[in-house]
N, C-alpha and C. Protein backbone atom coordinates (compact mmCIF):
# COMPACT_ATOMS: atom_id res chain seq x y z
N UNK A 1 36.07 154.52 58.90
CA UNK A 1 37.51 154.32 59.03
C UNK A 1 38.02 153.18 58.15
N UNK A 2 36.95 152.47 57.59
CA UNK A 2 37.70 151.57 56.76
C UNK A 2 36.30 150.85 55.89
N UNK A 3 36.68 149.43 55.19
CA UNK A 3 35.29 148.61 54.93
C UNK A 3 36.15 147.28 54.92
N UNK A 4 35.16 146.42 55.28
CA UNK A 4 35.60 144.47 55.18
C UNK A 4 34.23 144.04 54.69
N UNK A 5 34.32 142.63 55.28
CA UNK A 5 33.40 141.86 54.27
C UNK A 5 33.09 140.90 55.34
N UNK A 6 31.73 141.11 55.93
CA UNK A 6 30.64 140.04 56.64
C UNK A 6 30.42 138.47 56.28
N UNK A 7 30.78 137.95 56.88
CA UNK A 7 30.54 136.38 56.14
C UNK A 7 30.04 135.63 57.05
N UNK A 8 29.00 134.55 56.52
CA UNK A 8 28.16 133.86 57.36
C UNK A 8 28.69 132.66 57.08
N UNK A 9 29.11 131.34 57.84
CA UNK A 9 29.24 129.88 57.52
C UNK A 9 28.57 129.14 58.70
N UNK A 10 27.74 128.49 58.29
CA UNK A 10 27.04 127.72 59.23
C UNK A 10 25.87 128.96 59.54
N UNK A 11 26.41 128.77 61.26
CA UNK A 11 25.77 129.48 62.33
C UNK A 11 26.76 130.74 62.60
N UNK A 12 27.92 130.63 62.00
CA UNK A 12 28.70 131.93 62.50
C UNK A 12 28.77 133.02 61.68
N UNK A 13 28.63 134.13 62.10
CA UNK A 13 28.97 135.24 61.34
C UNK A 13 30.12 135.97 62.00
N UNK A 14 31.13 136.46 60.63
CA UNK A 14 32.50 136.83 61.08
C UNK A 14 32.81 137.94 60.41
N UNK A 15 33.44 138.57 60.27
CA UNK A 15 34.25 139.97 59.85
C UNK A 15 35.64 140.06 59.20
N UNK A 16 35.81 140.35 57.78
CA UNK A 16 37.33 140.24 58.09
C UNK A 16 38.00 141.95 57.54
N UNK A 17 38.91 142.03 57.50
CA UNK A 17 39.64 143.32 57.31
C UNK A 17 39.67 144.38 58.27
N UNK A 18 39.16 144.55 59.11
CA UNK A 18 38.91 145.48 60.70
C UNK A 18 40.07 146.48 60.49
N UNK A 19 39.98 147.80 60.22
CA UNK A 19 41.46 148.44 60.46
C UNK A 19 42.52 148.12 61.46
N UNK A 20 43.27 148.51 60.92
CA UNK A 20 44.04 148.21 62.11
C UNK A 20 44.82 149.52 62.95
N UNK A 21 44.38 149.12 64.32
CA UNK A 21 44.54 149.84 65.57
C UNK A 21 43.06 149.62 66.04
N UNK A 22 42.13 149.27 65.14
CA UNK A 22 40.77 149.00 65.67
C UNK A 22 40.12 147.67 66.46
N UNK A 23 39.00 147.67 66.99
CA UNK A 23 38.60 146.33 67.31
C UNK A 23 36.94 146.93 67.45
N UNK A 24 36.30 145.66 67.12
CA UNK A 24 34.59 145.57 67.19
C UNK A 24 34.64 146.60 68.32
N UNK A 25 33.30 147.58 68.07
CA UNK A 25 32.76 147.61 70.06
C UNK A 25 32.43 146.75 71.02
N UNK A 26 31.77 145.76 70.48
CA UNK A 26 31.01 145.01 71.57
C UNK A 26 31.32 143.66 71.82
N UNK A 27 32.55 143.51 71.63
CA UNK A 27 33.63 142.38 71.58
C UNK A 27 33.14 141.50 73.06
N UNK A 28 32.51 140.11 73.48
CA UNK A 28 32.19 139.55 74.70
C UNK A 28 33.75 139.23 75.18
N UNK A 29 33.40 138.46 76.07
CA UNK A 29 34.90 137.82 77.05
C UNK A 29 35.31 136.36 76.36
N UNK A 30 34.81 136.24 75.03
CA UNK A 30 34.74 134.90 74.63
C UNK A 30 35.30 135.65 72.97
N UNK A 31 35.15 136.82 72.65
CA UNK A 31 35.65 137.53 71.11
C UNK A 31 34.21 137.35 70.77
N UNK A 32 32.95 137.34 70.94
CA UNK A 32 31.85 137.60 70.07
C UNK A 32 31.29 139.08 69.71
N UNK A 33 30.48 139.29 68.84
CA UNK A 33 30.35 140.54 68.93
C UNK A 33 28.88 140.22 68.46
N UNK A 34 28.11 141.36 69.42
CA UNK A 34 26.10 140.53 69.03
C UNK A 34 25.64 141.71 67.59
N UNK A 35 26.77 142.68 67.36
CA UNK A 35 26.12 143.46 65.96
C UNK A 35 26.34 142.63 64.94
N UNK A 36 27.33 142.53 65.19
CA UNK A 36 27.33 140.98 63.92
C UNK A 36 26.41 140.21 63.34
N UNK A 37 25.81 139.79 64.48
CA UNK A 37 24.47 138.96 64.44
C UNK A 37 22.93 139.96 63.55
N UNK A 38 23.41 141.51 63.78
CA UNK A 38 22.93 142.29 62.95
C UNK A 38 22.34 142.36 61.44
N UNK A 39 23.65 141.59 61.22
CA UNK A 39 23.66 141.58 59.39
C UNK A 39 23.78 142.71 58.86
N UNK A 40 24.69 143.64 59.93
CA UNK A 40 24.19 145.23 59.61
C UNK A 40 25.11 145.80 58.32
N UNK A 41 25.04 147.18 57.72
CA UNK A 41 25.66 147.75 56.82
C UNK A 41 26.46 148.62 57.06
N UNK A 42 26.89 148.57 58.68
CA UNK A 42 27.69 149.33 59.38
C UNK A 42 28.20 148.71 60.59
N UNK A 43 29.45 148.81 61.27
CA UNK A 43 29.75 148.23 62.30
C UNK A 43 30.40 149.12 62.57
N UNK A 44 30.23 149.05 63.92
CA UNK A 44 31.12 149.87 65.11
C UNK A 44 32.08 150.04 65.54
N UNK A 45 33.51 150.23 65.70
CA UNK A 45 34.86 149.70 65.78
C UNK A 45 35.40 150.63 67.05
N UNK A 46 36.03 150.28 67.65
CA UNK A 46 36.71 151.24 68.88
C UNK A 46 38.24 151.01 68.78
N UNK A 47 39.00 151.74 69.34
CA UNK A 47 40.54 151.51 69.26
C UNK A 47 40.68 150.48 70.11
N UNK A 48 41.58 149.62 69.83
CA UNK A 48 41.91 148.41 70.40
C UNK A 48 42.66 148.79 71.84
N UNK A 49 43.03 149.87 72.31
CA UNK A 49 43.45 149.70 73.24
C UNK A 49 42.45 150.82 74.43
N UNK A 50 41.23 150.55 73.75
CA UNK A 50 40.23 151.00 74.97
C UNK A 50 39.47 149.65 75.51
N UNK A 51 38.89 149.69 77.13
CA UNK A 51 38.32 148.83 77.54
C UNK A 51 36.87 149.25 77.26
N UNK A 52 36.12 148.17 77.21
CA UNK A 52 34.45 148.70 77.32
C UNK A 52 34.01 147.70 78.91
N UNK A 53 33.00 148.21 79.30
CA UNK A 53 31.99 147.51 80.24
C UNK A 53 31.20 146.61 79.72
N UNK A 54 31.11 145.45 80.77
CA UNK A 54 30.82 144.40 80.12
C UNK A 54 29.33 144.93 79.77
N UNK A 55 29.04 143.39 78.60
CA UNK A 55 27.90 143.88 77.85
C UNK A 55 26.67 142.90 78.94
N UNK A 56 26.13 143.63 78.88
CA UNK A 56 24.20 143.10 79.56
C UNK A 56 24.12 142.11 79.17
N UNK A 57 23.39 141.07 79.95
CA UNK A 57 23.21 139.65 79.40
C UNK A 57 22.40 139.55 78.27
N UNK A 58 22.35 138.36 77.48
CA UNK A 58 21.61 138.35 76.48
C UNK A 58 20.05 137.43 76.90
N UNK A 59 19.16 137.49 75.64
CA UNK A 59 17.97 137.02 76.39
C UNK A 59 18.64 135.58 76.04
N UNK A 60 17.94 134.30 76.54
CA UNK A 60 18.79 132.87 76.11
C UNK A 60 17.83 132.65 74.80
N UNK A 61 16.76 132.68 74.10
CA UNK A 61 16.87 132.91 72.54
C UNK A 61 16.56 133.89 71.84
N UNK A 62 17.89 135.24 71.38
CA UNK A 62 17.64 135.79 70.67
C UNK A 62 17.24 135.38 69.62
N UNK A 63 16.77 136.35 68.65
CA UNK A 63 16.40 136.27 67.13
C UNK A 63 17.02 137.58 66.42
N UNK A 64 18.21 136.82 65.41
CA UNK A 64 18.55 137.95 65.07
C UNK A 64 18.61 137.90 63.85
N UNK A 65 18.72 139.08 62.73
CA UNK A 65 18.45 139.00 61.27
C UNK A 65 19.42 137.92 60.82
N UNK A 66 20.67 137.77 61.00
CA UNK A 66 21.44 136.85 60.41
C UNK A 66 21.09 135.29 60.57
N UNK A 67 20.25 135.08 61.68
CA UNK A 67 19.50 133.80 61.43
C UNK A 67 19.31 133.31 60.34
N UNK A 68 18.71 134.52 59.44
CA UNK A 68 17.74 133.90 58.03
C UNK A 68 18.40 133.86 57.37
N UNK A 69 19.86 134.14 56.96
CA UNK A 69 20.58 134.43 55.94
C UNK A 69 21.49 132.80 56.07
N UNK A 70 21.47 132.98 54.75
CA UNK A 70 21.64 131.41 54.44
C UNK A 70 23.60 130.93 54.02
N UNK A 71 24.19 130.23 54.64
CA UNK A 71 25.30 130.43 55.06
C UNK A 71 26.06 130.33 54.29
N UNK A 72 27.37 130.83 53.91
CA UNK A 72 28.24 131.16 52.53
C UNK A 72 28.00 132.35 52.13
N UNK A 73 27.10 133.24 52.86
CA UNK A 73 26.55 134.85 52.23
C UNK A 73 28.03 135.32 52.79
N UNK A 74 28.30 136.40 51.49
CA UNK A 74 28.81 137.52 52.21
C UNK A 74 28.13 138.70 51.77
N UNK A 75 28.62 139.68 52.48
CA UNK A 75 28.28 141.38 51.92
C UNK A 75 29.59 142.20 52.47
N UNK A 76 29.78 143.40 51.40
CA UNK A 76 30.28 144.67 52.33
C UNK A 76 30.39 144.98 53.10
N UNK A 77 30.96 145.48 54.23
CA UNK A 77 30.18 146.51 55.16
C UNK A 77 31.46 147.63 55.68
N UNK A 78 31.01 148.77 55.91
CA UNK A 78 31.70 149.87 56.28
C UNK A 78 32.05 150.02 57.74
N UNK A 79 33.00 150.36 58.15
CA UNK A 79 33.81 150.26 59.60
C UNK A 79 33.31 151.89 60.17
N UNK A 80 32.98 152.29 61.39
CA UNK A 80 32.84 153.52 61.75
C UNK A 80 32.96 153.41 63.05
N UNK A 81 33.40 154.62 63.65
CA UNK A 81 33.48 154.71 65.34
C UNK A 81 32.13 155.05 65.62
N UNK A 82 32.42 154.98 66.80
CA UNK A 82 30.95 155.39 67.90
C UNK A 82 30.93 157.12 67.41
N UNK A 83 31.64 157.98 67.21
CA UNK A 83 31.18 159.29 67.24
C UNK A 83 31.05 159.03 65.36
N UNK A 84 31.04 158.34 64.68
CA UNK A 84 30.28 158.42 63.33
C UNK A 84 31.47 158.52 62.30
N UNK A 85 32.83 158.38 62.75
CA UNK A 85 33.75 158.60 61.83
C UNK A 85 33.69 157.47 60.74
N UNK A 86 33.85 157.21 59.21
CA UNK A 86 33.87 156.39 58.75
C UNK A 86 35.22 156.24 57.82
């Protein structure tokens, strides 16, 4: 449904361009989203005006690929729904 651009600073990784009417899937109660933490080449997007169930706790230290990536990275990445639309 669309593409933006992944960016790491520090410890955070962020997203920008998200279509609009869209929002992350896995958005926490705080705006985080743990695919992010992915570093993935695809992200998930749902219409902004659906609710999801909250997400399962996390373990208290994940390890996730964007750890290693060294901060000021960006990349591409392509926007798609849960049924695969892109």
């Amino acid at each position: 449904v669309g593409t933006g651009t992944l960016s790491k600073n520090g410890n955070s990784v962020s997203v920008a361009n998200i279509p609009g009417g869209y929002k992350l899937s896995d958005l926490d109660g705080e705006g985080h989203s743990a695919q992010l933490l992915q570093w993935p080449n695809q992200i998930t997007v749902i219409s902004d005006g659906t609710s999801q169930p909250d997400n399962p706790s996390q373990p208290d230290t994940p390890k996730y690929p964007a750890e290693s990536v060294p901060s000021g990275t960006t990349k591409s990445v392509q926007f798609v729904t849960s049924d695969g639309t892109v």
